[in-house]
N, C-alpha and C. Protein backbone atom coordinates (compact mmCIF):
# COMPACT_ATOMS: atom_id res chain seq x y z
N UNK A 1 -76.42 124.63 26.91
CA UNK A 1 -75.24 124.56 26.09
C UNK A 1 -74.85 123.12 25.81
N UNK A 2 -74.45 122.07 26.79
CA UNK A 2 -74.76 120.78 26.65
C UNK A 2 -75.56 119.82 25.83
N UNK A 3 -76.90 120.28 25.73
CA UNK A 3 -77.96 119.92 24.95
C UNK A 3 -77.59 119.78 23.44
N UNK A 4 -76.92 121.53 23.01
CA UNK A 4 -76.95 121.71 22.06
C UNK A 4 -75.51 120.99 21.53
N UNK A 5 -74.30 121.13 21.93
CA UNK A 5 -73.61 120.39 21.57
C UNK A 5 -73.39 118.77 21.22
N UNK A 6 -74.35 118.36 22.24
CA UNK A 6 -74.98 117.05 22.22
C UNK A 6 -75.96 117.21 21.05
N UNK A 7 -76.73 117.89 20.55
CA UNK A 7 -77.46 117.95 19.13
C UNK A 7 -76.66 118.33 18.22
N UNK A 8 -75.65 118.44 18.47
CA UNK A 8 -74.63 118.87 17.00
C UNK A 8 -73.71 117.44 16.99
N UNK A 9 -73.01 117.33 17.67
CA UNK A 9 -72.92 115.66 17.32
C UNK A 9 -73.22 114.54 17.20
N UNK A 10 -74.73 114.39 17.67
CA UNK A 10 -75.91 113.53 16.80
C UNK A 10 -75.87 113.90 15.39
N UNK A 11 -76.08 114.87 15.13
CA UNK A 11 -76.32 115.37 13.86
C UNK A 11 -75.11 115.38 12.69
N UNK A 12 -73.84 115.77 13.45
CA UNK A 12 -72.47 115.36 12.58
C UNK A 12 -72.57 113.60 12.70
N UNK A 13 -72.72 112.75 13.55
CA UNK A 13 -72.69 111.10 13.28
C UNK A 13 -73.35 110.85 12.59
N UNK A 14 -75.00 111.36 12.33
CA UNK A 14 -75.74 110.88 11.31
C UNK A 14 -75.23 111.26 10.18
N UNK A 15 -74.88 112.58 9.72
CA UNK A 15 -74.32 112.65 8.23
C UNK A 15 -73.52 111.91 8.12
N UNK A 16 -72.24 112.06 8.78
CA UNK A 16 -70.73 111.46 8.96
C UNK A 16 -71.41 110.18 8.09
N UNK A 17 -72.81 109.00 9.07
CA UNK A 17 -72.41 107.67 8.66
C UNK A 17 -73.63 107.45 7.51
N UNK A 18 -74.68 108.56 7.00
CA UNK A 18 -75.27 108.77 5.48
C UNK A 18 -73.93 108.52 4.85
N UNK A 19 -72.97 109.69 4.82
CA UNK A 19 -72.32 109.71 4.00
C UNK A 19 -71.03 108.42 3.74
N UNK A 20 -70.97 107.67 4.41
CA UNK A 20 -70.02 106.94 4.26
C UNK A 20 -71.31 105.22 3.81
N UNK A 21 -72.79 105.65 4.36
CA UNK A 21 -73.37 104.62 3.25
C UNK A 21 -73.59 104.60 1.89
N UNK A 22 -73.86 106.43 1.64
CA UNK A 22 -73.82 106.73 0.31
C UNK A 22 -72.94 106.45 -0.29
N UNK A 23 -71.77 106.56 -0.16
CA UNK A 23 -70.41 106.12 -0.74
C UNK A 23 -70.45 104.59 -0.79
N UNK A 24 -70.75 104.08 -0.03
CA UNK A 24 -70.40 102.36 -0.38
C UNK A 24 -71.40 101.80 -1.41
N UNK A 25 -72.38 102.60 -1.14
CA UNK A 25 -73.81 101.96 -2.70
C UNK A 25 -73.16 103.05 -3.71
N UNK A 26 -72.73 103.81 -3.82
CA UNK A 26 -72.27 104.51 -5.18
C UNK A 26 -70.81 103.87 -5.51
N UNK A 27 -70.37 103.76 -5.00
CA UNK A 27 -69.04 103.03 -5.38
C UNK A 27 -69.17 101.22 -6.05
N UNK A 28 -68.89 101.59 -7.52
CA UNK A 28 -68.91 100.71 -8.02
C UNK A 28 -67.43 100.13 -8.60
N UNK A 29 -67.32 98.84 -8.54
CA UNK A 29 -66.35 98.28 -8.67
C UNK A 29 -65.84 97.81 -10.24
N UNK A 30 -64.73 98.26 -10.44
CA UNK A 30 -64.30 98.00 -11.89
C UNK A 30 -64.20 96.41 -12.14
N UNK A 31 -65.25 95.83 -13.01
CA UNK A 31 -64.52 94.29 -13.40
C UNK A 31 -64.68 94.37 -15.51
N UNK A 32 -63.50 93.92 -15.57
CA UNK A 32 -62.92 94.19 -17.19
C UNK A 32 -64.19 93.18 -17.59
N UNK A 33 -64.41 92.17 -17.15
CA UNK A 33 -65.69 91.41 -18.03
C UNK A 33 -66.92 92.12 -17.81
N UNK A 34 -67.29 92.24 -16.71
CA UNK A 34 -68.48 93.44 -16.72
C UNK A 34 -68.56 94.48 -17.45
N UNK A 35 -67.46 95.20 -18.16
CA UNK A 35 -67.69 96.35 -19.04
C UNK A 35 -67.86 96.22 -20.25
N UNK A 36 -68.77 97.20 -20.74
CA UNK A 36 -69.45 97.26 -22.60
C UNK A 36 -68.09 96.98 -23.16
N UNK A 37 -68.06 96.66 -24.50
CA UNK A 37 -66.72 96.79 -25.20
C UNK A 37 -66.25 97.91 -25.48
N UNK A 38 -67.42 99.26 -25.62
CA UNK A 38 -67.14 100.36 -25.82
C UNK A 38 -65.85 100.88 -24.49
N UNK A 39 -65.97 100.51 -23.72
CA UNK A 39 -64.95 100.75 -22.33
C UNK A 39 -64.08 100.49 -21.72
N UNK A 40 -63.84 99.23 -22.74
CA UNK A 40 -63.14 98.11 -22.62
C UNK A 40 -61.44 98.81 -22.35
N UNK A 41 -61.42 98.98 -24.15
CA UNK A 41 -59.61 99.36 -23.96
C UNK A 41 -59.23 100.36 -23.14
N UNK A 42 -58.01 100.09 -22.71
CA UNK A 42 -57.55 101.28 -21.72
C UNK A 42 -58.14 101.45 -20.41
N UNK A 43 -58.90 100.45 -20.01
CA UNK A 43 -59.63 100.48 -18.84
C UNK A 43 -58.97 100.07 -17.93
N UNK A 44 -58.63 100.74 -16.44
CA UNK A 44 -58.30 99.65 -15.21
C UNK A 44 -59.35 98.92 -14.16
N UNK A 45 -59.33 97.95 -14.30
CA UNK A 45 -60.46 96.89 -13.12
C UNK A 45 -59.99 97.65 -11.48
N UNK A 46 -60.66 97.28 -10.86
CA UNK A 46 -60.35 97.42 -9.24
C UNK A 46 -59.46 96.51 -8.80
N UNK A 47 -59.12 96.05 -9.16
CA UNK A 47 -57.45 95.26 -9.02
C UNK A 47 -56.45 95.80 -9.29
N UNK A 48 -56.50 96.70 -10.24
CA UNK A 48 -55.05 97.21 -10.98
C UNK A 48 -54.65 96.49 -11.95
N UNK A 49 -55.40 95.86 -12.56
CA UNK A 49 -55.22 95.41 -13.78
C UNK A 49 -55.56 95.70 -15.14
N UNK A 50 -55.07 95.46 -16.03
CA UNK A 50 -55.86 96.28 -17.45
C UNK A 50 -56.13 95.41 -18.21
N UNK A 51 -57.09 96.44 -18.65
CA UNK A 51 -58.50 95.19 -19.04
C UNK A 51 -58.20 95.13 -20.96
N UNK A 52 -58.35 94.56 -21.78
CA UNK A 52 -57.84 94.02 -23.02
C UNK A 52 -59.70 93.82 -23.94
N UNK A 53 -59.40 93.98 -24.76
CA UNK A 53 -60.89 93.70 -25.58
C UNK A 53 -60.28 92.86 -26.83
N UNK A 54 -60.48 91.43 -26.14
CA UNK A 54 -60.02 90.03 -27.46
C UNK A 54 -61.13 89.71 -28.20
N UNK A 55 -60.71 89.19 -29.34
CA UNK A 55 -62.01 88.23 -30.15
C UNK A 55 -62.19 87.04 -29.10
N UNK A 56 -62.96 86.69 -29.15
CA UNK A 56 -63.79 85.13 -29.05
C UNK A 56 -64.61 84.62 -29.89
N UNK A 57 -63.75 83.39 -30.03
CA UNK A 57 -64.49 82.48 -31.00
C UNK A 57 -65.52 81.79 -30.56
N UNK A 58 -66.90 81.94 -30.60
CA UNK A 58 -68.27 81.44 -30.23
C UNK A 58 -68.78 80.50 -31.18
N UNK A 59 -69.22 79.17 -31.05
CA UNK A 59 -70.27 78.11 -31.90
C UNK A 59 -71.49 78.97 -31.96
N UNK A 60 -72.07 79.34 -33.06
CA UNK A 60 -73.12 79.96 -33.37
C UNK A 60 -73.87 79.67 -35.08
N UNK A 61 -75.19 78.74 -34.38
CA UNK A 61 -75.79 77.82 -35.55
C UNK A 61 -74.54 77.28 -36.48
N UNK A 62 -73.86 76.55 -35.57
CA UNK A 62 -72.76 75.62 -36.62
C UNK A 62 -71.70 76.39 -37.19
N UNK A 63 -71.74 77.77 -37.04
CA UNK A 63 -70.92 78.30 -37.83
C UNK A 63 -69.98 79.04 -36.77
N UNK A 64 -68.78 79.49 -36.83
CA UNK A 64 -67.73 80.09 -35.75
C UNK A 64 -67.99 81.61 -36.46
N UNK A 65 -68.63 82.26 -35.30
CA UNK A 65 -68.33 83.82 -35.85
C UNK A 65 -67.84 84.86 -34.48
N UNK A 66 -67.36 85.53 -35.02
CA UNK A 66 -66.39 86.42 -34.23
C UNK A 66 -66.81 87.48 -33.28
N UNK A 67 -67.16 87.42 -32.08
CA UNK A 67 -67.99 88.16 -31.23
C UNK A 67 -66.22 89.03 -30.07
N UNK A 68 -66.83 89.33 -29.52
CA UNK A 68 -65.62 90.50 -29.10
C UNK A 68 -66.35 90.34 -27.51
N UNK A 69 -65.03 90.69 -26.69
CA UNK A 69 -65.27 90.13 -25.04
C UNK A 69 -63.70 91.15 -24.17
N UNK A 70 -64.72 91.64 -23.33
CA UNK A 70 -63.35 92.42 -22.24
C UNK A 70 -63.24 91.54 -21.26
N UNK A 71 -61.98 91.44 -21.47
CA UNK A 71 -61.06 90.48 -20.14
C UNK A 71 -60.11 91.42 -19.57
N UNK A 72 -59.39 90.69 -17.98
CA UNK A 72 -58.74 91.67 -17.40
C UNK A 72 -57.31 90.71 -17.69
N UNK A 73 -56.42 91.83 -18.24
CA UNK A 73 -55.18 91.04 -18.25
C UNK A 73 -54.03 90.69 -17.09
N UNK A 74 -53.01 90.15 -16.98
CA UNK A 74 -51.89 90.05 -16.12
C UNK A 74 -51.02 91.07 -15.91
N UNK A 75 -51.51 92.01 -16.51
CA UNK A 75 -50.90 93.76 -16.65
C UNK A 75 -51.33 94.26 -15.29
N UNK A 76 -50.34 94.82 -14.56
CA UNK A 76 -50.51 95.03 -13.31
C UNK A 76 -50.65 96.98 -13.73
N UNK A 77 -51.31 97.76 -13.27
CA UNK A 77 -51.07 99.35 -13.13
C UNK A 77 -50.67 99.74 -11.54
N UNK A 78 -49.28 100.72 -11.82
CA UNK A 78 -48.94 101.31 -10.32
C UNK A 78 -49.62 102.66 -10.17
N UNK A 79 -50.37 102.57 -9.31
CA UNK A 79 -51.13 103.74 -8.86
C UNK A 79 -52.40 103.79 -9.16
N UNK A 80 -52.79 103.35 -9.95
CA UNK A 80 -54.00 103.40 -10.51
C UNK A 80 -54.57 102.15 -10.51
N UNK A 81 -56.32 102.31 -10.56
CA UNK A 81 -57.28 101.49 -10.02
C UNK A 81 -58.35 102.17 -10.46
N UNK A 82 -59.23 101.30 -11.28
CA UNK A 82 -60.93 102.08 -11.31
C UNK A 82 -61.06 102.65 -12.35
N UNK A 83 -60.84 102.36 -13.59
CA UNK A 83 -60.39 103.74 -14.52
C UNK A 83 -60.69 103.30 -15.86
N UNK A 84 -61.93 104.31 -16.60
CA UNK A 84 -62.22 104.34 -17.58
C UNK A 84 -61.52 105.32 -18.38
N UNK A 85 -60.86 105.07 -19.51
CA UNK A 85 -60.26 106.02 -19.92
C UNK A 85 -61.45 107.02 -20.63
N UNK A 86 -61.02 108.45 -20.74
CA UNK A 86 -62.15 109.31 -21.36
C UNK A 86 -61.65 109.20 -22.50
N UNK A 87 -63.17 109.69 -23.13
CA UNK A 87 -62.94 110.10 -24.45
C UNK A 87 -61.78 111.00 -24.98
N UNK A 88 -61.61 112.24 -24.25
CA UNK A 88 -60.65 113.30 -24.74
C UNK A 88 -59.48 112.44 -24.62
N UNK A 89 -59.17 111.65 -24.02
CA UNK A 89 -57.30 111.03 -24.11
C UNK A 89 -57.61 109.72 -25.33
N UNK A 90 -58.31 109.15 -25.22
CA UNK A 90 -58.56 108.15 -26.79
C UNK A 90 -57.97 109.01 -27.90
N UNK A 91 -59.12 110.11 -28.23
CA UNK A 91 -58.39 111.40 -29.11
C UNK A 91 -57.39 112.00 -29.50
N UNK A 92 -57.25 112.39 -27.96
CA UNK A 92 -55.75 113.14 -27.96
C UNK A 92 -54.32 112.36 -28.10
N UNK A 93 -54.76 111.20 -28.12
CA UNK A 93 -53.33 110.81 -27.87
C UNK A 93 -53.20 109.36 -29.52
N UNK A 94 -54.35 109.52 -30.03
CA UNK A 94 -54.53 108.82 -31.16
C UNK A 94 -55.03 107.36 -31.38
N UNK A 95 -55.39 107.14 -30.24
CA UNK A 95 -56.54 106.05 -30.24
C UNK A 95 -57.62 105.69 -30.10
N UNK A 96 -58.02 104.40 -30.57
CA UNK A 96 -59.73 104.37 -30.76
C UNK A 96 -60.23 103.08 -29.89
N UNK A 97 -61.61 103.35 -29.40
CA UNK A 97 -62.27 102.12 -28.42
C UNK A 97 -61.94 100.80 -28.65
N UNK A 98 -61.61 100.43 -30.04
CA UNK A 98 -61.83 99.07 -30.76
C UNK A 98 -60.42 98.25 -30.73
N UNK A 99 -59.81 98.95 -29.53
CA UNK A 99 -57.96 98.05 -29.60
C UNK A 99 -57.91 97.08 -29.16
N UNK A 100 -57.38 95.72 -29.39
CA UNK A 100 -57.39 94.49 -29.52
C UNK A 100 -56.35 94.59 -28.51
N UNK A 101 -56.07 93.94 -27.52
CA UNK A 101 -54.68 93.39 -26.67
C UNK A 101 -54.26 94.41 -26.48
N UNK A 102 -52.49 94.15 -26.03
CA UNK A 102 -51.75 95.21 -25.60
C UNK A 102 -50.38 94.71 -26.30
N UNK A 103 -50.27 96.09 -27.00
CA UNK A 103 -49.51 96.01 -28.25
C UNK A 103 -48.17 97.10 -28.43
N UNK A 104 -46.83 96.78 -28.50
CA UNK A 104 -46.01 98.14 -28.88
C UNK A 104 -46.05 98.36 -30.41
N UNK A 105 -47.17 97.90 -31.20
CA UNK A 105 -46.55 98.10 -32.77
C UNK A 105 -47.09 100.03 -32.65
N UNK A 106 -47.73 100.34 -32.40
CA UNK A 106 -48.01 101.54 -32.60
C UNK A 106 -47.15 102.28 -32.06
N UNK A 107 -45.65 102.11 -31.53
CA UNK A 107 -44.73 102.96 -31.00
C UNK A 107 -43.40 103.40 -32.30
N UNK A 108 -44.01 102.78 -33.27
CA UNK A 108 -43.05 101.94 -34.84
C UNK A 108 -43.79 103.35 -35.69
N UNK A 109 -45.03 103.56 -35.11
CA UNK A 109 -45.58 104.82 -36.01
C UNK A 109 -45.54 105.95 -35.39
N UNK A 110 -44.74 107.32 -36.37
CA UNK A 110 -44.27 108.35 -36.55
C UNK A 110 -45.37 109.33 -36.15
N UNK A 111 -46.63 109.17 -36.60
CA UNK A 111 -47.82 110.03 -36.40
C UNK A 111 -48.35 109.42 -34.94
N UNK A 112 -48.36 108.38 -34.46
CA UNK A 112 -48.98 108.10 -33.61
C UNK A 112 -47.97 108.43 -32.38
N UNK A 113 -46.70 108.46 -32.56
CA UNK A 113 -45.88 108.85 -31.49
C UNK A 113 -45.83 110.20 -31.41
N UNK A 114 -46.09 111.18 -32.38
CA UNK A 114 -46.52 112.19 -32.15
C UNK A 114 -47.67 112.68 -31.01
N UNK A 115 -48.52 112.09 -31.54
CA UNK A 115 -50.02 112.22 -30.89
C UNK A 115 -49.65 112.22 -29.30
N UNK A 116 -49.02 110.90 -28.81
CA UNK A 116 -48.63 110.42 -27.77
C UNK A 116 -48.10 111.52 -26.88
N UNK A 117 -46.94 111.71 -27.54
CA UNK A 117 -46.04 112.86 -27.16
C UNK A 117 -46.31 114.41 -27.26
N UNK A 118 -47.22 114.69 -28.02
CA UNK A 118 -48.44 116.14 -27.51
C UNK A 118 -48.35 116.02 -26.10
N UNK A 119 -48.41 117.58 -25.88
CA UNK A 119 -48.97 117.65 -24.73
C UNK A 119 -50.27 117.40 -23.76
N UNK A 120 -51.38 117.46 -25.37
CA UNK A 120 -52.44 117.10 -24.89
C UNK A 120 -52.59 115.32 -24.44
N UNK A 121 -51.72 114.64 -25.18
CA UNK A 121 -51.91 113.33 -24.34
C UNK A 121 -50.79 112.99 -23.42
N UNK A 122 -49.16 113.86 -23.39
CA UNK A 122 -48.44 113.20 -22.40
C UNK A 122 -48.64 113.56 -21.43
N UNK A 123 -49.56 114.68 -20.92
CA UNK A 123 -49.40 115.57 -19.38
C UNK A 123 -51.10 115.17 -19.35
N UNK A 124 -52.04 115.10 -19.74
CA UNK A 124 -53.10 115.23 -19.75
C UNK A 124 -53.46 113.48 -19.10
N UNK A 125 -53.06 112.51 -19.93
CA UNK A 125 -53.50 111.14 -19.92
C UNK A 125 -52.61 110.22 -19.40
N UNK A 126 -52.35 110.56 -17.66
CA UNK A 126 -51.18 109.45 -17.26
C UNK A 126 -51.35 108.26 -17.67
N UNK A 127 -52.55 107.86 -17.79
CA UNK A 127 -52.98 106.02 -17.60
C UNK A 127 -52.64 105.68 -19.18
N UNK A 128 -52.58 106.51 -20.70
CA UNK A 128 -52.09 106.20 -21.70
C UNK A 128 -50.42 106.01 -21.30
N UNK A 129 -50.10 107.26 -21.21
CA UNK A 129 -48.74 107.49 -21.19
C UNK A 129 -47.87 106.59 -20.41
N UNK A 130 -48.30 105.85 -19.44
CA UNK A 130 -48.14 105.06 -18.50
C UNK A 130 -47.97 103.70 -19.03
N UNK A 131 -49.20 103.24 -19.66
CA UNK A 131 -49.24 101.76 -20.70
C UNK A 131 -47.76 102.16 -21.87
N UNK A 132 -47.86 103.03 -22.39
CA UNK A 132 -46.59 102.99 -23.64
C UNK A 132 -45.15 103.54 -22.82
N UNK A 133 -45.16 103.92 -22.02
CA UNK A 133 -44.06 104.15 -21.30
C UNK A 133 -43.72 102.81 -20.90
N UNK A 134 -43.78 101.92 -20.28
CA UNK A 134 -43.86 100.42 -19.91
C UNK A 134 -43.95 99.63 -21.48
N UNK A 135 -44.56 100.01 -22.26
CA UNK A 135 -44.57 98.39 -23.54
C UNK A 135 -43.26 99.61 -23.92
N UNK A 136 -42.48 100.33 -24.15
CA UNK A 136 -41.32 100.82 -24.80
C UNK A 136 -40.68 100.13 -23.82
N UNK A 137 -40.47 99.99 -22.50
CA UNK A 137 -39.47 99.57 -21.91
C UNK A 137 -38.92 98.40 -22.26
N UNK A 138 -40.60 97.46 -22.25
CA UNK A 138 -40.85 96.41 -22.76
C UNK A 138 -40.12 95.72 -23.74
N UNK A 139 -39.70 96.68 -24.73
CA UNK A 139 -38.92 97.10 -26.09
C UNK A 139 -37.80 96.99 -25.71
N UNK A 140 -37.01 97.87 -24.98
CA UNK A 140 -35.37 98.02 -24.92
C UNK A 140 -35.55 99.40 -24.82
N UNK A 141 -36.18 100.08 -24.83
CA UNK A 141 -36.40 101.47 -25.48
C UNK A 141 -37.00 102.80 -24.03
N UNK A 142 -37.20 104.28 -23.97
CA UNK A 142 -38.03 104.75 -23.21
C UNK A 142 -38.04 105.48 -24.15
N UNK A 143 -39.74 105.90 -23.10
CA UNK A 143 -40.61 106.88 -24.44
C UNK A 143 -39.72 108.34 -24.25
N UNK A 144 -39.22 109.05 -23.07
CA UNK A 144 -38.82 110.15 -23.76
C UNK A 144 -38.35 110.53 -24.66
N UNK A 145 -37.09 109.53 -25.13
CA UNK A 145 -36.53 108.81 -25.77
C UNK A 145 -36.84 109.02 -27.23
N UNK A 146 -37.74 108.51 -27.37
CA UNK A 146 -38.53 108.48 -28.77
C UNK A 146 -39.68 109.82 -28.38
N UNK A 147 -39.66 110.03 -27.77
CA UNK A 147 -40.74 111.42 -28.72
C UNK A 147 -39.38 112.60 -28.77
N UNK A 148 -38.54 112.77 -28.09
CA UNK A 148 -36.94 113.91 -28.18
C UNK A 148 -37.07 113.38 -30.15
N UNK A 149 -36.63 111.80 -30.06
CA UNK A 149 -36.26 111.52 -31.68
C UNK A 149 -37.71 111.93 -32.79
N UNK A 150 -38.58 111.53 -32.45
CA UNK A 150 -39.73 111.84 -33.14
C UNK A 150 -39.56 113.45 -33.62
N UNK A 151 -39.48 114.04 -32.18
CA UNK A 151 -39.39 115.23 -32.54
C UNK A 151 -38.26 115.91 -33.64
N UNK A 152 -36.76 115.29 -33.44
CA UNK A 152 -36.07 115.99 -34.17
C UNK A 152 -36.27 115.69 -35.88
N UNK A 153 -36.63 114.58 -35.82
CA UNK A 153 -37.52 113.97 -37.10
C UNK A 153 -38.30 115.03 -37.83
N UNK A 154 -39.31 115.30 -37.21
CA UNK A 154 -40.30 115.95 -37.65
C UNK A 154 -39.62 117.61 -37.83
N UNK A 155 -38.80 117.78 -37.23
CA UNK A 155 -38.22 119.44 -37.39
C UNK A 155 -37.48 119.46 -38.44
N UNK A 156 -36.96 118.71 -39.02
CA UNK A 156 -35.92 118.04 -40.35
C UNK A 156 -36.39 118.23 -41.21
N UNK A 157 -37.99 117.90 -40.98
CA UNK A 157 -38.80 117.45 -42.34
C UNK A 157 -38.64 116.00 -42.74
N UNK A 158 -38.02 114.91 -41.76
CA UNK A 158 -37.78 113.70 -42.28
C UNK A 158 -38.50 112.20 -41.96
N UNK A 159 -39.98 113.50 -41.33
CA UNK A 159 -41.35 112.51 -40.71
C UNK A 159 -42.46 113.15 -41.36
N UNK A 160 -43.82 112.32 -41.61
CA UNK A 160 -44.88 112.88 -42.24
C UNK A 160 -45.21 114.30 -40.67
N UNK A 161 -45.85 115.05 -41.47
CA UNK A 161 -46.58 115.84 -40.70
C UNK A 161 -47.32 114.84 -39.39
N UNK A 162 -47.07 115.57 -38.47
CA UNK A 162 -47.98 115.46 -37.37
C UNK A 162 -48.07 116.41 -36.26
N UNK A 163 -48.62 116.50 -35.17
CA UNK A 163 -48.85 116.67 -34.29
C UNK A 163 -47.56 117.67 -33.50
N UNK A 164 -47.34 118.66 -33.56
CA UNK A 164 -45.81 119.16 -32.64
C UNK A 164 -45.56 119.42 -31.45
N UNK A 165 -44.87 118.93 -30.67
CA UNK A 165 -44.82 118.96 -29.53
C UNK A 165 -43.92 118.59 -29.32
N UNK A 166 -43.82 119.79 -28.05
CA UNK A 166 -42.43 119.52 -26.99
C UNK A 166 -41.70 118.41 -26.35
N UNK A 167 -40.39 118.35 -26.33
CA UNK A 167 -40.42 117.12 -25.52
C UNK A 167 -40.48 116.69 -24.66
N UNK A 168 -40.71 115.73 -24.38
CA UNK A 168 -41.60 115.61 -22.73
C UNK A 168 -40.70 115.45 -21.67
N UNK A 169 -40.50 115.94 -20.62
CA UNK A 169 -39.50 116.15 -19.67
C UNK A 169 -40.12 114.54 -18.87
N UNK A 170 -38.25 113.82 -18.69
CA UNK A 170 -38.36 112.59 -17.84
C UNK A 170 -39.09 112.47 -16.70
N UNK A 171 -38.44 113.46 -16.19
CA UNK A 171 -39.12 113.74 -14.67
C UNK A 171 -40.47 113.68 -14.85
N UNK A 172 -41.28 113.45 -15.56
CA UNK A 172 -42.77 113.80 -15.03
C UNK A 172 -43.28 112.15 -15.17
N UNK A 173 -42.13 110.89 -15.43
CA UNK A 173 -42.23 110.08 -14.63
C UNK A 173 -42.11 109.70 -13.44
């Protein structure tokens, strides 16, 4: 009986410490310059920082042409770390790979605050909802705030068509 218990916890230490080597070679670390540009926006580094996709101006045969580069910005994220945004929240929430900096002009548009304020991107995509929740604050402003107004907008008839959706309850900050 000894024996065997003694062969079962050999056998739980060896997995136990496979598995905690497997994990350290699979675990790869987010750095905003290391990533394609395709991955760039909306990305968090392993710092908690968010990563930005700027132009850079490069000397190339004498001439300045415009090449594109992910950097990690001074944008701190709470809670989050490691994080490629997916495709389905780019979509859902009305944005595309190719976003330059970190910007509130897109909180000024009616269709895009829609998008936002869907359910498919406010409950679905904390790490969006999270960046424009913060650049509205940024503003003077909170997003519930503006998607409640978006919304009554759009029930009026006194916003282009978009996207309808509920309004997003505070609390699920």
């Amino acid at each position: 009986m000894a024996s065997s218990m003694k062969s079962s916890l050999i056998l739980f230490l060896t997995c136990s410490l496979f598995l905690q080597v497997t994990y350290a070679v699979y675990k790869t670390e987010v750095k905003c310059e290391s990533l394609p540009n395709g991955d760039c926006a909306f990305a968090i580094s392993s710092t908690g920082k968010r990563c930005v996709l700027e132009k850079a101006k490069t000397p190339k045969d004498d001439l300045i042409s415009s090449e594109y580069e992910c950097k990690t910005s001074e944008v701190m994220v709470q809670n989050m770390k490691e994080h490629i945004e997916t495709d389905e929240c780019i979509e859902s929430c009305g944005l595309n790979r190719n976003f330059f900096g970190i910007s509130s002009d897109d909180l000024l548009e009616p269709q895009f605050v829609s998008k936002l304020c869907a359910p498919a991107c406010y409950q679905q995509c904390p790490n969006i909802v999270d960046l424009y929740f913060n650049l509205a604050v940024a503003e003077g402003a909170y997003l519930p705030d503006l998607c409640n107004k978006n919304n009554k907008l759009k029930s009026s008839g006194a916003a282009e068509d978009g996207v309808d959706a509920p309004a997003p309850s505070p609390s699920s900050f």
